[in-house]
Protein backbone atom coordinates (compact mmCIF):
# COMPACT_ATOMS: atom_id res chain seq x y z
CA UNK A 1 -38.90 30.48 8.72
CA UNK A 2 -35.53 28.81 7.69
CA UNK A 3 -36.53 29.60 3.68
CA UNK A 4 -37.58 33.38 4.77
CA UNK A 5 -34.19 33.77 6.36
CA UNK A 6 -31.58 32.45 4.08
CA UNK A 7 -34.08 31.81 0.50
CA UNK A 8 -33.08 28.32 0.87
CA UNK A 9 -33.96 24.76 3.19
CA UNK A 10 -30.62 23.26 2.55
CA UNK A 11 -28.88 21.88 6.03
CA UNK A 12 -26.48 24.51 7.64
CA UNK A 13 -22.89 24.00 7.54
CA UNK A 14 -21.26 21.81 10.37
CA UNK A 15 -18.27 22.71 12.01
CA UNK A 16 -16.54 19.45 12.10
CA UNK A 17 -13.82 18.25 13.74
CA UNK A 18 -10.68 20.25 13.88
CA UNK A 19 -7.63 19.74 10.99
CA UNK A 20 -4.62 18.92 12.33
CA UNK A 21 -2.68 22.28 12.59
CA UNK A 22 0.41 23.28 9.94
CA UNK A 23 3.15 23.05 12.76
CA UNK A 24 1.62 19.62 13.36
CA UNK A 25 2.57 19.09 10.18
CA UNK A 26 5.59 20.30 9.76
CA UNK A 27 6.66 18.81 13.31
CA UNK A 28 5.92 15.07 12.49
CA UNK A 29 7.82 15.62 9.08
CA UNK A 30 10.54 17.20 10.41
CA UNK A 31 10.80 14.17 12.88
CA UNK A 32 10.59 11.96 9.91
CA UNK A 33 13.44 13.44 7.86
CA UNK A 34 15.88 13.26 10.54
CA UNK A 35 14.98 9.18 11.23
CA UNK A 36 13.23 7.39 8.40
CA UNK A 37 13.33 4.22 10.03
CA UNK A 38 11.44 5.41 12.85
CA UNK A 39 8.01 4.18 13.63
CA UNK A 40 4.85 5.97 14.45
CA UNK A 41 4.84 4.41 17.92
CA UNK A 42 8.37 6.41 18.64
CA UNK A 43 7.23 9.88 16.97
CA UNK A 44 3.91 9.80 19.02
CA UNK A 45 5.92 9.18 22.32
CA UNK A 46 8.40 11.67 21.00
CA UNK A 47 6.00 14.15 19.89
CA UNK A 48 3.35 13.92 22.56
CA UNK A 49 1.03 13.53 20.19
CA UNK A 50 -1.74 10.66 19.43
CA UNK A 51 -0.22 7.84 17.29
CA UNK A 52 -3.51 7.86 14.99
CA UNK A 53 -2.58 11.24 14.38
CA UNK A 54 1.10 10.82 13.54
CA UNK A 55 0.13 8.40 11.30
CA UNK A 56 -3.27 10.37 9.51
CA UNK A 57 -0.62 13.40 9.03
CA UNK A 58 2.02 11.22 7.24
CA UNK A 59 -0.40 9.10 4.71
CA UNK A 60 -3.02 12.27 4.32
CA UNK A 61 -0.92 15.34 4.43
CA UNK A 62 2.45 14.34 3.93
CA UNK A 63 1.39 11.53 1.47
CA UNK A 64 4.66 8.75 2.78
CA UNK A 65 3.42 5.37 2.29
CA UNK A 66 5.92 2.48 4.35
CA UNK A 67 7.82 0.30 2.03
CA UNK A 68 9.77 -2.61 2.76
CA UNK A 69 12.42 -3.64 0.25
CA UNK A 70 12.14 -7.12 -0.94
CA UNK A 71 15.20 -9.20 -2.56
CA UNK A 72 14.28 -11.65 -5.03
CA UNK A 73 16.08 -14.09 -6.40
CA UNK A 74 18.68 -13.31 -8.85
CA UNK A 75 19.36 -14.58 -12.48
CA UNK A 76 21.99 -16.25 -13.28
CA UNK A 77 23.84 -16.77 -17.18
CA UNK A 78 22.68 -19.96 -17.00
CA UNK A 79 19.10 -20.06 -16.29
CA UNK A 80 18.02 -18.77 -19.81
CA UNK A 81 18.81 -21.83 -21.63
CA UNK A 82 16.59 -23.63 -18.69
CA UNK A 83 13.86 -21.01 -19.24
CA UNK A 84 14.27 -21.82 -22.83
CA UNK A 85 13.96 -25.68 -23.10
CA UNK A 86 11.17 -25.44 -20.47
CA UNK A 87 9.31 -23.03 -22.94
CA UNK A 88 9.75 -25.61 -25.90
CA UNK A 89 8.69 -29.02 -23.31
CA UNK A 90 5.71 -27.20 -22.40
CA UNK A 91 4.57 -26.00 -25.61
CA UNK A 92 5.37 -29.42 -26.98
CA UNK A 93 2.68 -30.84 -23.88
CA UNK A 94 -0.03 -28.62 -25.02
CA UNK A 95 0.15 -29.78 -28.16
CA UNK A 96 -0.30 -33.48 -27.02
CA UNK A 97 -3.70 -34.26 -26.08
CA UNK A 98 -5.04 -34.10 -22.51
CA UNK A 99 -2.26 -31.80 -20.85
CA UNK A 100 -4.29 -28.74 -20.90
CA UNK A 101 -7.45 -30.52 -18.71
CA UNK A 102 -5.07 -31.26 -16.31
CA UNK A 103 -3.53 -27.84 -15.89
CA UNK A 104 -4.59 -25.73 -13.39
CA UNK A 105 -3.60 -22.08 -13.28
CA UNK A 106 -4.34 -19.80 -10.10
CA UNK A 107 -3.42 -15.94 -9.16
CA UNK A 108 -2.26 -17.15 -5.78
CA UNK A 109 0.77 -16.95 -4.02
CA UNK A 110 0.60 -20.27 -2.19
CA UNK A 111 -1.09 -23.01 -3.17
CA UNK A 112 -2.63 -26.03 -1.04
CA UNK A 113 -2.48 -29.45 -1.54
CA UNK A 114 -6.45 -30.55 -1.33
């Protein structure tokens, strides 16, 4: 019956949830601009609005990611003559025998002492 109808037996279209609306939008990135360092928890209270949905607008539709700035250590004149001679004392211990079996090299951040 379904193939005599449409010509095909492919599954019907689903309506879905609803998308969030374009004044949603617009609302929770208006609320953005004026605060940047506000948090989702404020612009839901704010914006009477679920907080999953504050945040689904602004990583989906509005595409802002959160970023933290991180200060590293700074360089000082100095500390490229101690990155040099540590260069030349560890090349010179991988030439000597042994030093490289004892080396062990990991992509972690922190290490533990076992």
């Amino acid at each position: 019956m379904k193939f005599q109808q449409s010509g095909c037996l492919c599954a019907a279209k689903r309506a879905g949830r609803p998308g969030r609306s374009a004044e949603k939008v617009v609302r929770v990135g208006e609320t953005f601009v004026r605060n940047l360092r506000k948090s989702t928890d404020h612009a839901n209270r704010e914006l009477h609005m679920p907080q999953s949905n504050v945040w689904l607008i602004l990583r989906k539709r509005l595409r802002v990611r959160g970023y933290e700035l991180q200060l590293l250590q700074v360089l000082n004149p100095q500390d490229h003559n101690h990155r040099f001679h540590f260069c030349v004392d560890f090349q010179q211990r991988l030439d000597e025998g042994g030093f490289a079996e004892k080396l062990v090299l990991s992509d972690e951040a922190t290490s533990h002492v076992w």
